[in-house]
Protein backbone atom coordinates (compact mmCIF):
# COMPACT_ATOMS: atom_id res chain seq x y z
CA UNK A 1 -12.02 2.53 17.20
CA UNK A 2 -11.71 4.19 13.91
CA UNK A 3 -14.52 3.12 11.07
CA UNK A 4 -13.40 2.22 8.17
CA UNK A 5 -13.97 -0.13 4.86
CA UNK A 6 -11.07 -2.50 3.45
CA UNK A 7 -10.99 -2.46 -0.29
CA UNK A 8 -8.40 -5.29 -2.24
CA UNK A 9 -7.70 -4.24 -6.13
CA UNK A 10 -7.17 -8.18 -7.39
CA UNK A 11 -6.65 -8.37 -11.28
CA UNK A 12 -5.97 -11.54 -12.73
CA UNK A 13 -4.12 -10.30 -15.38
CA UNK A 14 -0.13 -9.72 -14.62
CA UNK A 15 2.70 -9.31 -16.91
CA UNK A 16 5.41 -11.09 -14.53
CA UNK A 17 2.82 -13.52 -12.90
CA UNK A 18 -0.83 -14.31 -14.51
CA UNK A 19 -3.70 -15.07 -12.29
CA UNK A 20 -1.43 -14.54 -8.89
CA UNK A 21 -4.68 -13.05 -7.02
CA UNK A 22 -5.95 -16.68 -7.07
CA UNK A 23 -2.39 -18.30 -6.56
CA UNK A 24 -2.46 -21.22 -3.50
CA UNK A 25 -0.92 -20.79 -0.14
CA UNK A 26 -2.19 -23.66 2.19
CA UNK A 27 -5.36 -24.47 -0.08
CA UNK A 28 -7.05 -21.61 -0.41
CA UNK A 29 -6.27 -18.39 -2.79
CA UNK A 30 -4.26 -15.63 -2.17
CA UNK A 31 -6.61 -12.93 -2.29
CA UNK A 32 -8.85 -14.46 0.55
CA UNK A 33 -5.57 -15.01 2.62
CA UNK A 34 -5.59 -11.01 2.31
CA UNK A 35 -9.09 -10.76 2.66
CA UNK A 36 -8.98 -12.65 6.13
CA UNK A 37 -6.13 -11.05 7.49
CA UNK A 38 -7.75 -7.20 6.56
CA UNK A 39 -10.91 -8.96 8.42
CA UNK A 40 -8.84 -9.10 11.67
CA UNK A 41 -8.17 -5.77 11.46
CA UNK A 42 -11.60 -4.37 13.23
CA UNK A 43 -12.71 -3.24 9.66
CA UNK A 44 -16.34 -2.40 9.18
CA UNK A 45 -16.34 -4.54 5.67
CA UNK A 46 -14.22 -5.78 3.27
CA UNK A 47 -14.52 -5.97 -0.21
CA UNK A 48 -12.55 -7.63 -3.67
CA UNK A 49 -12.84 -5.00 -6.31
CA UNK A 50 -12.10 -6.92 -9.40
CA UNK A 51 -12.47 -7.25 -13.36
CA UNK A 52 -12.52 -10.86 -13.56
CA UNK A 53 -15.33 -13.56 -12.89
CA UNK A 54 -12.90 -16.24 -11.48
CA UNK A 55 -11.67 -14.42 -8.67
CA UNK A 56 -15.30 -13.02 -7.98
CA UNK A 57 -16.40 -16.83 -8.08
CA UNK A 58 -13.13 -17.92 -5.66
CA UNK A 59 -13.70 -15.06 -2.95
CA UNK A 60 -17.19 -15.36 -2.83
CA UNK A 61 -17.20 -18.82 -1.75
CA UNK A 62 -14.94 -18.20 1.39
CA UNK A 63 -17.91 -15.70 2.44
CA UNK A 64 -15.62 -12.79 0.97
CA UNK A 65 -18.64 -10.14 -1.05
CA UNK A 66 -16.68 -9.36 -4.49
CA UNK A 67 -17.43 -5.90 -6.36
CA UNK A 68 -17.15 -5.73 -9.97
CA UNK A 69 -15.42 -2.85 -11.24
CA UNK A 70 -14.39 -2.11 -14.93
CA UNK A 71 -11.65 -3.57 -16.73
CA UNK A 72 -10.55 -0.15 -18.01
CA UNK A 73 -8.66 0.73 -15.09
CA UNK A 74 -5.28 2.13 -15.39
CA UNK A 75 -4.36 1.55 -11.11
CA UNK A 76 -5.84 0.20 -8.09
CA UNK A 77 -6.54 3.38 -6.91
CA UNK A 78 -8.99 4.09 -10.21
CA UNK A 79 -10.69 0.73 -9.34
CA UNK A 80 -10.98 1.55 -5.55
CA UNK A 81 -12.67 4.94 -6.49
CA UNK A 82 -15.06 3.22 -9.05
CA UNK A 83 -15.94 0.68 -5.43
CA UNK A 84 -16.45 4.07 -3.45
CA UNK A 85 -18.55 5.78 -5.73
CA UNK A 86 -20.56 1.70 -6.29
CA UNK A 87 -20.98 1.97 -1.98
CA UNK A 88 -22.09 5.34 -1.75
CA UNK A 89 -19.55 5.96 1.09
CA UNK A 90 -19.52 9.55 2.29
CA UNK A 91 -17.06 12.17 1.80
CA UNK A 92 -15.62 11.72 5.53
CA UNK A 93 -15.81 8.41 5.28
CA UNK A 94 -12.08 5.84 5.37
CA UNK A 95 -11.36 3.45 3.08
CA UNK A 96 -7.78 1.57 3.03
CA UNK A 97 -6.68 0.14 0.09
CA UNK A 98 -4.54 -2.97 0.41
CA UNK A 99 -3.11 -4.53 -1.98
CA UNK A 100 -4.32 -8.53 -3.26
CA UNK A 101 -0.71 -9.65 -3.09
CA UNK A 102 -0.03 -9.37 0.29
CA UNK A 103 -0.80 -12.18 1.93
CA UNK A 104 1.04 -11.60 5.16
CA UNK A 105 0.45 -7.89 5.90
CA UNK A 106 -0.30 -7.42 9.82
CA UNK A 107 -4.10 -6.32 10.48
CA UNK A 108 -2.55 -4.07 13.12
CA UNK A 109 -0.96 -2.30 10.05
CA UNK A 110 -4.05 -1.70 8.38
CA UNK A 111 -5.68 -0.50 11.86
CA UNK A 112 -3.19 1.53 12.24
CA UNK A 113 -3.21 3.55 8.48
CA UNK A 114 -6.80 3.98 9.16
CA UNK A 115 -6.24 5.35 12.83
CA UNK A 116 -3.48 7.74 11.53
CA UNK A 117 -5.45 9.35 8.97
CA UNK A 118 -8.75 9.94 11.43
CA UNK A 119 -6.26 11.71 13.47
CA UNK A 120 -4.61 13.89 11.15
CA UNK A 121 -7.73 16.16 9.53
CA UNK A 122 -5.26 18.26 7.28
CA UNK A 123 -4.41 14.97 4.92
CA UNK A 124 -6.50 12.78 2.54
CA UNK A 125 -4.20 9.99 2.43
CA UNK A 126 -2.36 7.88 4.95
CA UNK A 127 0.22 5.12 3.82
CA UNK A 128 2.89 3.80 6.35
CA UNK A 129 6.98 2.94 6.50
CA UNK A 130 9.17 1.93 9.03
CA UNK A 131 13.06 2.75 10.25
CA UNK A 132 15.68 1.04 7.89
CA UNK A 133 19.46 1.92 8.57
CA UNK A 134 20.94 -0.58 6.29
CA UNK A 135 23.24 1.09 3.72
CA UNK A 136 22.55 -1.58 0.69
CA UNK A 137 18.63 -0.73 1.20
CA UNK A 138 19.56 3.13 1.91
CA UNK A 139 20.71 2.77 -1.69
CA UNK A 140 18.50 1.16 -3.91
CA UNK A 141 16.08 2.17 -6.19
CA UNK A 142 13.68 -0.85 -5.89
CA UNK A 143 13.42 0.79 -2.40
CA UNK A 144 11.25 4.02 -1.81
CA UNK A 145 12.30 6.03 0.87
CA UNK A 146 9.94 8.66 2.10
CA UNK A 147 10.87 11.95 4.46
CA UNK A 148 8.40 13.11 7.34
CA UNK A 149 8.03 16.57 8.95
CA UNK A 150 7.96 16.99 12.27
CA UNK A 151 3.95 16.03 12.17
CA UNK A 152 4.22 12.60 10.56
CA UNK A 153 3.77 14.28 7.27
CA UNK A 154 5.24 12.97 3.96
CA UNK A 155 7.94 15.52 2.89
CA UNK A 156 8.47 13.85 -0.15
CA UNK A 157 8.75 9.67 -1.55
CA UNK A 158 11.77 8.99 -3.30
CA UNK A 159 13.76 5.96 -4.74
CA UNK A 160 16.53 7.75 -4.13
CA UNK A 161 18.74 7.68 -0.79
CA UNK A 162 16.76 10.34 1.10
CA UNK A 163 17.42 11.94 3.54
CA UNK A 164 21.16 12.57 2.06
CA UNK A 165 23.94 12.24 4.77
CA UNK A 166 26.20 14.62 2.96
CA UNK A 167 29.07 14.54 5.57
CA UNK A 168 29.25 10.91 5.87
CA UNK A 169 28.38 9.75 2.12
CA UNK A 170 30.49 13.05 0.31
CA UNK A 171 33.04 11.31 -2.28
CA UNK A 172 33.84 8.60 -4.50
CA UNK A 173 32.60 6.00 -1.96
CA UNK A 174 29.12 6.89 -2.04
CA UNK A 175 26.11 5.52 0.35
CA UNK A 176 27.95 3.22 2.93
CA UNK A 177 26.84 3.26 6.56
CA UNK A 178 24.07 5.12 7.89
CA UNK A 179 24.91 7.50 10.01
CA UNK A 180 23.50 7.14 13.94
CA UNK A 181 20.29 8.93 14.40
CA UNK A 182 19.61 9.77 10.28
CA UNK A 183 16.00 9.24 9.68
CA UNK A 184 15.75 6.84 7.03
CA UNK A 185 12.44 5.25 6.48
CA UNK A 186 10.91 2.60 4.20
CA UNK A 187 7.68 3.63 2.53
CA UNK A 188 5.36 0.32 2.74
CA UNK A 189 2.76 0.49 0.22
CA UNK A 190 -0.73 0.90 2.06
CA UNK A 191 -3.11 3.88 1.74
CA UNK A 192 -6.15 5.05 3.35
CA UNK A 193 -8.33 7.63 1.43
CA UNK A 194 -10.71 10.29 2.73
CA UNK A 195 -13.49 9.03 0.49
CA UNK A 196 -14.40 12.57 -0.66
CA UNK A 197 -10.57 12.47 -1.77
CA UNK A 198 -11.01 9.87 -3.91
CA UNK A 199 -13.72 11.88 -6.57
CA UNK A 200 -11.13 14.26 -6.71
CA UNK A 201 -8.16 12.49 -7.33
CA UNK A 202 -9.30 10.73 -10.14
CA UNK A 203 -9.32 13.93 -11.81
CA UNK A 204 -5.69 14.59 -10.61
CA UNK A 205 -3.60 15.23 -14.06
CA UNK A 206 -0.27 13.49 -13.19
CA UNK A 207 2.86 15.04 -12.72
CA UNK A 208 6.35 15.24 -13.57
CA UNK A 209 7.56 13.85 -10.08
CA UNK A 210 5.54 10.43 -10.61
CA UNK A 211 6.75 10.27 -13.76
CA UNK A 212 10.31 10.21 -13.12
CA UNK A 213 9.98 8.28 -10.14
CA UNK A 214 7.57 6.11 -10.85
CA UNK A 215 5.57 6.55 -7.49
CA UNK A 216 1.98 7.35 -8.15
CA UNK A 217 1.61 9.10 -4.86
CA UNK A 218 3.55 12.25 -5.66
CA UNK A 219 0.93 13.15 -7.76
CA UNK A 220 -1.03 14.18 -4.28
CA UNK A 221 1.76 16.18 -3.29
CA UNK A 222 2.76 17.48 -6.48
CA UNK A 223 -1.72 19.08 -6.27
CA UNK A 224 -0.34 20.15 -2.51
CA UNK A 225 -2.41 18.06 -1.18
CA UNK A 226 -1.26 16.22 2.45
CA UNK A 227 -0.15 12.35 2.98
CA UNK A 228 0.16 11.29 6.95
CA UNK A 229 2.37 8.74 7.49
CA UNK A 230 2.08 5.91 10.50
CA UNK A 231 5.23 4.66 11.38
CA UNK A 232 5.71 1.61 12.15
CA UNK A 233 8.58 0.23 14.47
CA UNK A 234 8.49 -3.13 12.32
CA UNK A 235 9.05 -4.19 8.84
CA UNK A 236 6.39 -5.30 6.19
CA UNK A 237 6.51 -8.90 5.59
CA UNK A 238 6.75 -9.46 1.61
CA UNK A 239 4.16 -9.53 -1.07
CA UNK A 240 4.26 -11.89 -4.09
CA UNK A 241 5.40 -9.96 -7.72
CA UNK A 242 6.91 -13.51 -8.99
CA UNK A 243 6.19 -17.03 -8.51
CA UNK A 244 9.89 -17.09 -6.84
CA UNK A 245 7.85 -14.35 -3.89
CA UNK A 246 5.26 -16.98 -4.28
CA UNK A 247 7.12 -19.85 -3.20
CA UNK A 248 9.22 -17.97 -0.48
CA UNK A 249 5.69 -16.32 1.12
CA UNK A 250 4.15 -20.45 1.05
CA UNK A 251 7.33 -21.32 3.41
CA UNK A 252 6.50 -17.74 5.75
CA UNK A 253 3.13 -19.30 5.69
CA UNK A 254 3.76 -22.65 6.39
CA UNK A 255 5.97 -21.47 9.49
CA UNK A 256 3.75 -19.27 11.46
CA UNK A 257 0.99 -21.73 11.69
């Protein structure tokens, strides 16, 4: 099985939900619901990189070893690199960043990021998607869309509805049915990092792509460096942005117990 460390970014600040990391679902935080589920994944270790005392204090008591990292961080990815660097993981080594609002995510998701990017020795990064045909999600921007080549690399993430199927979308009508067989995938928002990758990507200036898009992850591609992509055949349950997410997540919980 492939080595590799589990690192959760958990800030308690948030603009659209305050202290979320430590949020309840079936008495104990969020976070540690993460933490436990990346535990069942085969991981070597898992850590809480975080800025903030409480959720050091919260995780630590469910047996859960917290890292400090600084509160000047600009993204989780900063923070994850600042845990690397703390661990003294080498260059070759994996670590999988997943994120401290996602309370459901399968462990055989973040086995299988890790896997994909052992395999693949030309990227530095691995993040995952999975098939979607439906038009309305084809569509949307809140949805990133990401093309492969014909080795599971990422092509390019987009909010846009990529790939375009010109000959059944051309007109005033727009984005309406996919077409059978277009290769539409989700982008689900997991990495793995080549540890070595991380030193260097911290010095990454960003691009224009990101900027536009708002998808921090072009900036690898824009540097031409390579993302691997594991597909999966199944959908990502959903993380909590809102207390609304909050409450619908507590009833996903509440059901598969």
């Amino acid at each position: 099985m492939t080595p590799f460390t589990v690192v959760i970014p958990a800030r308690y600040a948030s603009s659209r939900f305050p202290g979320k990391a430590l949020a309840d679902i079936g008495g104990k935080p969020m976070v540690v619901h993460v933490a436990e589920r990346a535990a069942l994944s085969g991981a070597q270790a898992v850590y809480v990189a975080t800025d903030d005392e409480r959720i050091a204090t919260a995780v630590r008591s469910y047996g859960i070893e917290p890292i400090a990292t600084s509160p000047e961080h600009a993204t989780g990815t900063d923070r994850i690199t600042e845990v690397a660097q703390k661990l003294a993981l080498a260059d070759d080594a994996i670590v999988v960043n997943v994120q401290g609002d996602e309370p459901l995510i399968a462990p055989g998701l973040i086995a299988q990021v890790a896997a994909a990017l052992a395999d693949a020795k030309g990227a530095v990064v691995s993040t995952a998607c999975h098939p979607i045909s439906d038009a309305a999600e084809i569509a949307s921007p809140n949805v990133v869309k990401v093309v492969l080549d014909s080795r599971g690399y990422a092509l390019y993430f987009s909010r846009a509805p990529i790939p375009y199927a010109r000959d059944s979308w051309s007109g005033a009508t727009g984005v309406r049915e996919a077409p059978a067989g277009l290769p539409s995938y989700r982008h689900i928002g997991i990495y793995g990092y080549r540890a070595g990758f991380l030193k260097t990507y911290s010095s990454l200036a960003p691009s224009p792509l990101e900027g536009f898009e708002a998808l921090e992850q072009l900036r690898v591609l824009w540097h031409g460096y390579r993302i691997v992509v594991a597909i999966s055949e199944t959908a990502a349950p959903p993380g909590v942005d809102t207390p609304e997410d909050l409450e619908k997540v507590r009833k996903l919980g509440s059901g598969s117990r």
